[in-house]
C-alpha atoms as a PDB file:
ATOM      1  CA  UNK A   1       0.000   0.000   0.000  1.00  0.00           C
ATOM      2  CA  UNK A   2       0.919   3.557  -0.748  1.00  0.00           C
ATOM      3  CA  UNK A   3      -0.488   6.516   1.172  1.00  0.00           C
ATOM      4  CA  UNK A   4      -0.434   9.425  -1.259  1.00  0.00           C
ATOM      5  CA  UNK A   5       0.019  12.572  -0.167  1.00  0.00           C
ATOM      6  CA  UNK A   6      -0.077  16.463  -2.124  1.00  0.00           C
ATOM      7  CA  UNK A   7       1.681  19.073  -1.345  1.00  0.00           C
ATOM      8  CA  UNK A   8      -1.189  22.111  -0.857  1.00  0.00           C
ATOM      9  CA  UNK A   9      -3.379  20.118  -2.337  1.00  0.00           C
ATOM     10  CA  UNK A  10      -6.074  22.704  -2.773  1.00  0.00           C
ATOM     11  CA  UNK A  11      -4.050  25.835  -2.805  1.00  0.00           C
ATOM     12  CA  UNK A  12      -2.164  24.332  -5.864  1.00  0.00           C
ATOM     13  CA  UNK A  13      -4.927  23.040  -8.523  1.00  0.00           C
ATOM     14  CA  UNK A  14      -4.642  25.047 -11.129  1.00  0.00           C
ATOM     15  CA  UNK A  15      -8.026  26.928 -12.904  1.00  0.00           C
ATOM     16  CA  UNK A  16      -7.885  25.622 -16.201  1.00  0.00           C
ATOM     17  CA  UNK A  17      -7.598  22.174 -15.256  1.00  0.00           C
ATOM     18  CA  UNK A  18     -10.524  22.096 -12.685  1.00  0.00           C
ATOM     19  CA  UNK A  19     -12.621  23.767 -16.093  1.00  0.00           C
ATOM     20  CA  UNK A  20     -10.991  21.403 -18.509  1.00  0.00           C
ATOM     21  CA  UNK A  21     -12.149  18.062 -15.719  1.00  0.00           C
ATOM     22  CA  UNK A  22     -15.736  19.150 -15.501  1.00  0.00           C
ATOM     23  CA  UNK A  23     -16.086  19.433 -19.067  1.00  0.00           C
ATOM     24  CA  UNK A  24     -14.268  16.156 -19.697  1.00  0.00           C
ATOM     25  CA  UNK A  25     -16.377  14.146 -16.853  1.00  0.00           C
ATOM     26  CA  UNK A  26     -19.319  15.851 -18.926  1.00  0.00           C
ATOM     27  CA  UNK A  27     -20.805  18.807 -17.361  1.00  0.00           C
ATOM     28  CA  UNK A  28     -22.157  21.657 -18.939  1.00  0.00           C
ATOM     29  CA  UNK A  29     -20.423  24.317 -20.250  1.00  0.00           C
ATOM     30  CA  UNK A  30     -22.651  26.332 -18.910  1.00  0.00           C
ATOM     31  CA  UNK A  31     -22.377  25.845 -15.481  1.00  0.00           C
ATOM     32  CA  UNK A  32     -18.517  25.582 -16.496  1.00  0.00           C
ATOM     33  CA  UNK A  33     -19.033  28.753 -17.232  1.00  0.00           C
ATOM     34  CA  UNK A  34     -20.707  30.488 -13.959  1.00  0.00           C
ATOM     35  CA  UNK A  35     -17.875  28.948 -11.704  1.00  0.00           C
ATOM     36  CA  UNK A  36     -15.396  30.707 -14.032  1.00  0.00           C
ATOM     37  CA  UNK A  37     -16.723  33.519 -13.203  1.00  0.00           C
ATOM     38  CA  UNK A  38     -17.093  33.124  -9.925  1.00  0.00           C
ATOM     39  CA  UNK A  39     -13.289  32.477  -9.922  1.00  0.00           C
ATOM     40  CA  UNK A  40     -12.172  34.774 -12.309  1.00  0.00           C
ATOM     41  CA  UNK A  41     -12.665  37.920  -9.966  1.00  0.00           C
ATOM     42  CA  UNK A  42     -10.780  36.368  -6.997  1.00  0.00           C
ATOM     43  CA  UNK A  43      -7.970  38.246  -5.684  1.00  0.00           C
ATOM     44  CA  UNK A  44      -5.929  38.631  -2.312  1.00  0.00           C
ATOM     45  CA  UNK A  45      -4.386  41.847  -1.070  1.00  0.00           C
ATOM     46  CA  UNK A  46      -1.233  42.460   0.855  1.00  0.00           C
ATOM     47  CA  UNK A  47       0.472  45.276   2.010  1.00  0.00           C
ATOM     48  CA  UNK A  48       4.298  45.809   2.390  1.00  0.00           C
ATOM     49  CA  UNK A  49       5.360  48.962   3.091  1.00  0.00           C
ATOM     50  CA  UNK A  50       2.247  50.669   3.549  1.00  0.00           C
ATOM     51  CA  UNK A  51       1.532  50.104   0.180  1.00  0.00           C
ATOM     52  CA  UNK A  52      -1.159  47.810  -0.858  1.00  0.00           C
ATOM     53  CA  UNK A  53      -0.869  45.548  -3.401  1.00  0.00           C
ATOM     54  CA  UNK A  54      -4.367  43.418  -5.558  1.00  0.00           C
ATOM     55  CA  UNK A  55      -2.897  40.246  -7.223  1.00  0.00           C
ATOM     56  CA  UNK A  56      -5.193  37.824  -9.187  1.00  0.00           C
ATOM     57  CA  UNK A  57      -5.961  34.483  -7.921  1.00  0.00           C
ATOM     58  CA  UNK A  58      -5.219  31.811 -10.697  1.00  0.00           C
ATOM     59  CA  UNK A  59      -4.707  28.456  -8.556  1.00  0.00           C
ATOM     60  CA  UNK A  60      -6.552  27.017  -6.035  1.00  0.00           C
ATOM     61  CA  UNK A  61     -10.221  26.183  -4.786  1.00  0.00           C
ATOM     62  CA  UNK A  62     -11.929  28.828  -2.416  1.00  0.00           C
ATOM     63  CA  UNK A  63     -11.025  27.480   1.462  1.00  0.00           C
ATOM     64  CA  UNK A  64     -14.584  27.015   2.791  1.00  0.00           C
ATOM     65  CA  UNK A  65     -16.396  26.975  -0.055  1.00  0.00           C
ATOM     66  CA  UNK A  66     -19.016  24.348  -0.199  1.00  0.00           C
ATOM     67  CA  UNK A  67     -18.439  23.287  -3.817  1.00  0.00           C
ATOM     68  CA  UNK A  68     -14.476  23.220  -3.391  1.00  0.00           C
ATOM     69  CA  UNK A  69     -14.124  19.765  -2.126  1.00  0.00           C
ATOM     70  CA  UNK A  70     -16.335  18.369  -5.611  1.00  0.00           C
ATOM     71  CA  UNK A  71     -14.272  20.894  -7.569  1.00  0.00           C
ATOM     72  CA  UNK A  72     -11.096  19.471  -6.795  1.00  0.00           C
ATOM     73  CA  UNK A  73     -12.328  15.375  -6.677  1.00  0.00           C
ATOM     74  CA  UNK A  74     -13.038  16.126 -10.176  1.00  0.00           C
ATOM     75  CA  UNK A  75      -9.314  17.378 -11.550  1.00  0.00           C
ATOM     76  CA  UNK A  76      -8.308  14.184  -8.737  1.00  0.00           C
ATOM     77  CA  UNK A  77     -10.624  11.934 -11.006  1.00  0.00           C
ATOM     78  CA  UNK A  78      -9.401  13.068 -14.201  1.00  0.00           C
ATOM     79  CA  UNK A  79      -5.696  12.848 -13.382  1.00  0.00           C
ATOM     80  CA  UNK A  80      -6.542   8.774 -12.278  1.00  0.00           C
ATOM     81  CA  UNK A  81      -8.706   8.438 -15.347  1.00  0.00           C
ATOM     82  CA  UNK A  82      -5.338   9.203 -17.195  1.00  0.00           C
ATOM     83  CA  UNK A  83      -3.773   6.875 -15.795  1.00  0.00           C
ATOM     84  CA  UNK A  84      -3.590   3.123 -17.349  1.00  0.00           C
ATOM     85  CA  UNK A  85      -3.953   1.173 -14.154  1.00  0.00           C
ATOM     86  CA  UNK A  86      -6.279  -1.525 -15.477  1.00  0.00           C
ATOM     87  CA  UNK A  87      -5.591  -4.884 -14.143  1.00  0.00           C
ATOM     88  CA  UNK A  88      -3.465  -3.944 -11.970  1.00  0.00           C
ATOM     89  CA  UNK A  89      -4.414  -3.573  -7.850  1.00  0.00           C
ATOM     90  CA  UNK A  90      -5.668  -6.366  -6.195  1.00  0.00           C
ATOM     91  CA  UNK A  91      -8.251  -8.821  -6.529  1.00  0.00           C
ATOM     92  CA  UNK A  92     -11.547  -8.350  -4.760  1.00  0.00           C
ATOM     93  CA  UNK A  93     -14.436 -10.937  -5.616  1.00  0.00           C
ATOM     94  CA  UNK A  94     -13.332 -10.879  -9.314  1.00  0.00           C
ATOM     95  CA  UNK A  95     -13.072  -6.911  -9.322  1.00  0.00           C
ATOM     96  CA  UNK A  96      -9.733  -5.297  -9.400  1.00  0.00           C
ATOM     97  CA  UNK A  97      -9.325  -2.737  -6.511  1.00  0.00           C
ATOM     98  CA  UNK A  98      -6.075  -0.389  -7.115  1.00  0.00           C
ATOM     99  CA  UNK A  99      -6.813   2.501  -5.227  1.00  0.00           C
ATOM    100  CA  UNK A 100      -9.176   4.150  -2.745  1.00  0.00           C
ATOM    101  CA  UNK A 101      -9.504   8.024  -2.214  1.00  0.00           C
ATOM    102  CA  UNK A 102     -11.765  10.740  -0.489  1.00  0.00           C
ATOM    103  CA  UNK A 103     -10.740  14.183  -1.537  1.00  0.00           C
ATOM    104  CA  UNK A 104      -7.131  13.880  -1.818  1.00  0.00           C
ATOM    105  CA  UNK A 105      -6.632  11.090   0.781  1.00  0.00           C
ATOM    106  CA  UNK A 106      -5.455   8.226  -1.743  1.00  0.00           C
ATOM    107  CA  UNK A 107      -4.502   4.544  -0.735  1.00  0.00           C
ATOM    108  CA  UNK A 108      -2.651   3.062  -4.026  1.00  0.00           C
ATOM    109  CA  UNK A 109      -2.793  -0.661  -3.729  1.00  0.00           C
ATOM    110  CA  UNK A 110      -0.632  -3.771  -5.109  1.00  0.00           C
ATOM    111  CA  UNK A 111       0.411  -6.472  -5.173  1.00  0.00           C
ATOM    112  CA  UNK A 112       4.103  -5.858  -5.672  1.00  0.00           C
ATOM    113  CA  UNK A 113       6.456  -2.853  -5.020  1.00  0.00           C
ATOM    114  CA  UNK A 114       7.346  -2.657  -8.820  1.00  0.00           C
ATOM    115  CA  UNK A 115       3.602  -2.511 -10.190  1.00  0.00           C
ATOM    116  CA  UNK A 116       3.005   0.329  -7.607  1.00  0.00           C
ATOM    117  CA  UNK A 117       6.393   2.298  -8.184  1.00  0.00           C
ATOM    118  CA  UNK A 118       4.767   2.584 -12.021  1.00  0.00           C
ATOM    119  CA  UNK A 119       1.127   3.185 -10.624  1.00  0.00           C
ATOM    120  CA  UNK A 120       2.794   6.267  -8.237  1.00  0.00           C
ATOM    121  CA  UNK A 121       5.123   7.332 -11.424  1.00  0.00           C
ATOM    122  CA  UNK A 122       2.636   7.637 -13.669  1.00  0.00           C
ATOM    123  CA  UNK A 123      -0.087   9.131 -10.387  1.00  0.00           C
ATOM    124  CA  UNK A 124       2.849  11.923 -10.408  1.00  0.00           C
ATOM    125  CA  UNK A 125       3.484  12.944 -13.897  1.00  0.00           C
ATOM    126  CA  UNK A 126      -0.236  13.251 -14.509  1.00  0.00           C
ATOM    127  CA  UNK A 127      -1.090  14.831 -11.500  1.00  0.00           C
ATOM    128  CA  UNK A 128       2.338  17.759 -12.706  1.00  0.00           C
ATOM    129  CA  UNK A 129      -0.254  18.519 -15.356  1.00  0.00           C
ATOM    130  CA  UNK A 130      -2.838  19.732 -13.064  1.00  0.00           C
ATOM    131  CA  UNK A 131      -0.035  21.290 -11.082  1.00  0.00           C
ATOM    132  CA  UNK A 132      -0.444  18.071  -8.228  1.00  0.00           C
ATOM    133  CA  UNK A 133       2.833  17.745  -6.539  1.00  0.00           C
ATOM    134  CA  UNK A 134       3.150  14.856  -4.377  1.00  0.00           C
ATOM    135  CA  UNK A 135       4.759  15.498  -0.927  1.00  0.00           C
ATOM    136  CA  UNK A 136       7.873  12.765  -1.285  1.00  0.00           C
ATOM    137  CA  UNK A 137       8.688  13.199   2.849  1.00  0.00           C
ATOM    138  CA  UNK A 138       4.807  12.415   3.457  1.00  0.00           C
ATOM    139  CA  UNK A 139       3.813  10.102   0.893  1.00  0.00           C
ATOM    140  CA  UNK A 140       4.536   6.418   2.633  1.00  0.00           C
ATOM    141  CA  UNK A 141       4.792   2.737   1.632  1.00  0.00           C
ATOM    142  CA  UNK A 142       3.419   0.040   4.158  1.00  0.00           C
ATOM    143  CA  UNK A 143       4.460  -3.366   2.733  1.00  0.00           C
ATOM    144  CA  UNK A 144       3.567  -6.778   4.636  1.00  0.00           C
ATOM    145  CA  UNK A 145       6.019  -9.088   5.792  1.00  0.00           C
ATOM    146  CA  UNK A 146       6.165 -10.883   2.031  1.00  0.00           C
ATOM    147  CA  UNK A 147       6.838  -7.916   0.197  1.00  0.00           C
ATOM    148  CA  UNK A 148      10.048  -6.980  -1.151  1.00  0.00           C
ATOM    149  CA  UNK A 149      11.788  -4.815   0.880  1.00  0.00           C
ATOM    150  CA  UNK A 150      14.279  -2.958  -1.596  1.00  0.00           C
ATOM    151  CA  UNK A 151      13.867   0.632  -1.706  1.00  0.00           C
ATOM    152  CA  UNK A 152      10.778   2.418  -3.284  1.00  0.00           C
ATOM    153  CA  UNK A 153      11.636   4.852  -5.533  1.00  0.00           C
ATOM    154  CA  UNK A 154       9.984   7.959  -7.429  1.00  0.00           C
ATOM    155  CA  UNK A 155      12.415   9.246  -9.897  1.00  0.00           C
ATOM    156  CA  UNK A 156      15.356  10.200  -7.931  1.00  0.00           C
ATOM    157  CA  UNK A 157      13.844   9.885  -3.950  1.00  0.00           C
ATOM    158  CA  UNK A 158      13.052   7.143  -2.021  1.00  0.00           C
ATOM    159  CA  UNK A 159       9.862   6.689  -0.635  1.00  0.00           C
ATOM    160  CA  UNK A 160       9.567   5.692   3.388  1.00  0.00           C
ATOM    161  CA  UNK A 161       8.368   2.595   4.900  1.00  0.00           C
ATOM    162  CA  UNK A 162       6.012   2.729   7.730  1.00  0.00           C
ATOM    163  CA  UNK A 163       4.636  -0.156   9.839  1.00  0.00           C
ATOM    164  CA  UNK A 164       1.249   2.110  10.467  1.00  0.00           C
ATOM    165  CA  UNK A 165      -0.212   4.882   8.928  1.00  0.00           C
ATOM    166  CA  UNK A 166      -3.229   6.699  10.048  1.00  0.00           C
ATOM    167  CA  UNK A 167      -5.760   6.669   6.945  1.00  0.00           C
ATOM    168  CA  UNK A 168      -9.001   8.871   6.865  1.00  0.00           C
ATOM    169  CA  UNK A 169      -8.792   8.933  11.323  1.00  0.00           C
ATOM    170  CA  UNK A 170      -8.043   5.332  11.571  1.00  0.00           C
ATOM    171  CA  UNK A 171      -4.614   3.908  12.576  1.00  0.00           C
ATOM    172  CA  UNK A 172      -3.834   1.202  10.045  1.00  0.00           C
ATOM    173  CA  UNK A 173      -0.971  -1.478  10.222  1.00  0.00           C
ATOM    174  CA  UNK A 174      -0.353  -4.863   8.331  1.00  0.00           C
ATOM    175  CA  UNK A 175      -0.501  -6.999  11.630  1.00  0.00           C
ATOM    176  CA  UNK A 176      -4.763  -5.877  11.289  1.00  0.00           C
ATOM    177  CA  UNK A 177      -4.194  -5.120  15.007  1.00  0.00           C
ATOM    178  CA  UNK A 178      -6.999  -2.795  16.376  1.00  0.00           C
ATOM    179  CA  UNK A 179      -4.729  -2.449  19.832  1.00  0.00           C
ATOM    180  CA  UNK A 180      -2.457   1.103  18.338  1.00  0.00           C
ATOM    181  CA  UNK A 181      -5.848   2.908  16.693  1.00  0.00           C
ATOM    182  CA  UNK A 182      -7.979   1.818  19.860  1.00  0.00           C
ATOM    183  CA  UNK A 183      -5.172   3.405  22.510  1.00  0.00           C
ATOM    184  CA  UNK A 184      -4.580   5.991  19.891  1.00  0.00           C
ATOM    185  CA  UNK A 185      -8.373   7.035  19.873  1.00  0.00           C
ATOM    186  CA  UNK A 186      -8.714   7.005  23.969  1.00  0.00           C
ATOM    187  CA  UNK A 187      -5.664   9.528  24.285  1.00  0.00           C
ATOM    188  CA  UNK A 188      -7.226  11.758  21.968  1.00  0.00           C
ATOM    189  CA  UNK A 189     -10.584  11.487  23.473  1.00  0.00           C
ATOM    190  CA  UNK A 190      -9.028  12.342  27.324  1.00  0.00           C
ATOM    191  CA  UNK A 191      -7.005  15.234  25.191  1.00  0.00           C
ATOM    192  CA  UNK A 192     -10.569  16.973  24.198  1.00  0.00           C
END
């Protein structure tokens, strides 16, 4: 398993390619249209010096915004539509399963390090065309016991192992031991 991670996820999708995924996924253009222009006046102000300064906002969805979360699932579902990952994944009642996401929380699965160093390689490149960097120091590989354990690379850096990762609130490990998450949930519930 691989536990994908973006750098400013949000912050960094750029404008024309959450316009260019609704059309492709097949909504109209005209409602293409009215969130254009609901983005296309967006700007931020700051003010060294005493002087203030308007720049245009040209990445990003609006923090808050109701619609942002579906805005940016669809450039996320475009960039894995690009990529050929059929048949590969693993088996589940006949279906092949290779990854599982909500909003930019993404699980790749395999069942070998080299079929998922492609999967992540070719997750990268398309997601560069969206302007979807993965975070290399917090993108992680959890491997069972069987797995090879030579290093996983993407391009030039090598991915790091972990024996448990904490995936959409719940502690996960390859031992399927509930112990970690259950201790992990009662310190944060005496923390509140």
């Amino acid at each position: 398993m691989v536990f994908i991670d973006y750098c400013k996820a949000f912050d960094s999708v750029e404008h024309h390619a959450v316009w260019r995924s609704l059309l492709e996924q097949g909504i109209e253009q005209q409602y293409v249209d009215v969130l254009k222009n609901c983005y296309s006046s967006c700007t931020t102000m700051f003010r060294p010096f005493s002087r203030t300064i308007t720049v245009p906002i040209k990445r990003g969805v609006r923090e808050g915004d109701p619609i942002s979360p579906s805005l940016f699932s669809a450039v996320l579902e475009s960039v894995i539509r690009k990529c050929s990952w059929d048949g590969q994944g693993i088996n589940i009642n006949g279906r092949m399963l290779n990854h599982l996401r909500f909003a930019d929380d993404i699980v790749v699965l395999t069942h070998t390090p080299q079929e998922a160093e492609q999967m992540i390689q070719q997750l990268n490149e398309e997601g560069k065309k969206a302007d979807l960097h993965l975070n290399i120091a917090k993108t992680k590989v959890m491997r069972n016991r069987f797995a090879d354990p030579s290093p996983f690379r993407l391009g030039q850096a090598i991915l790091e192992n972990t024996d448990e990762y904490v995936y959409l609130g719940r502690l996960f490990n390859m031992d399927n031991n509930l112990r970690p998450g259950i201790i992990r949930r009662k310190r944060a519930a005496w923390a509140a």
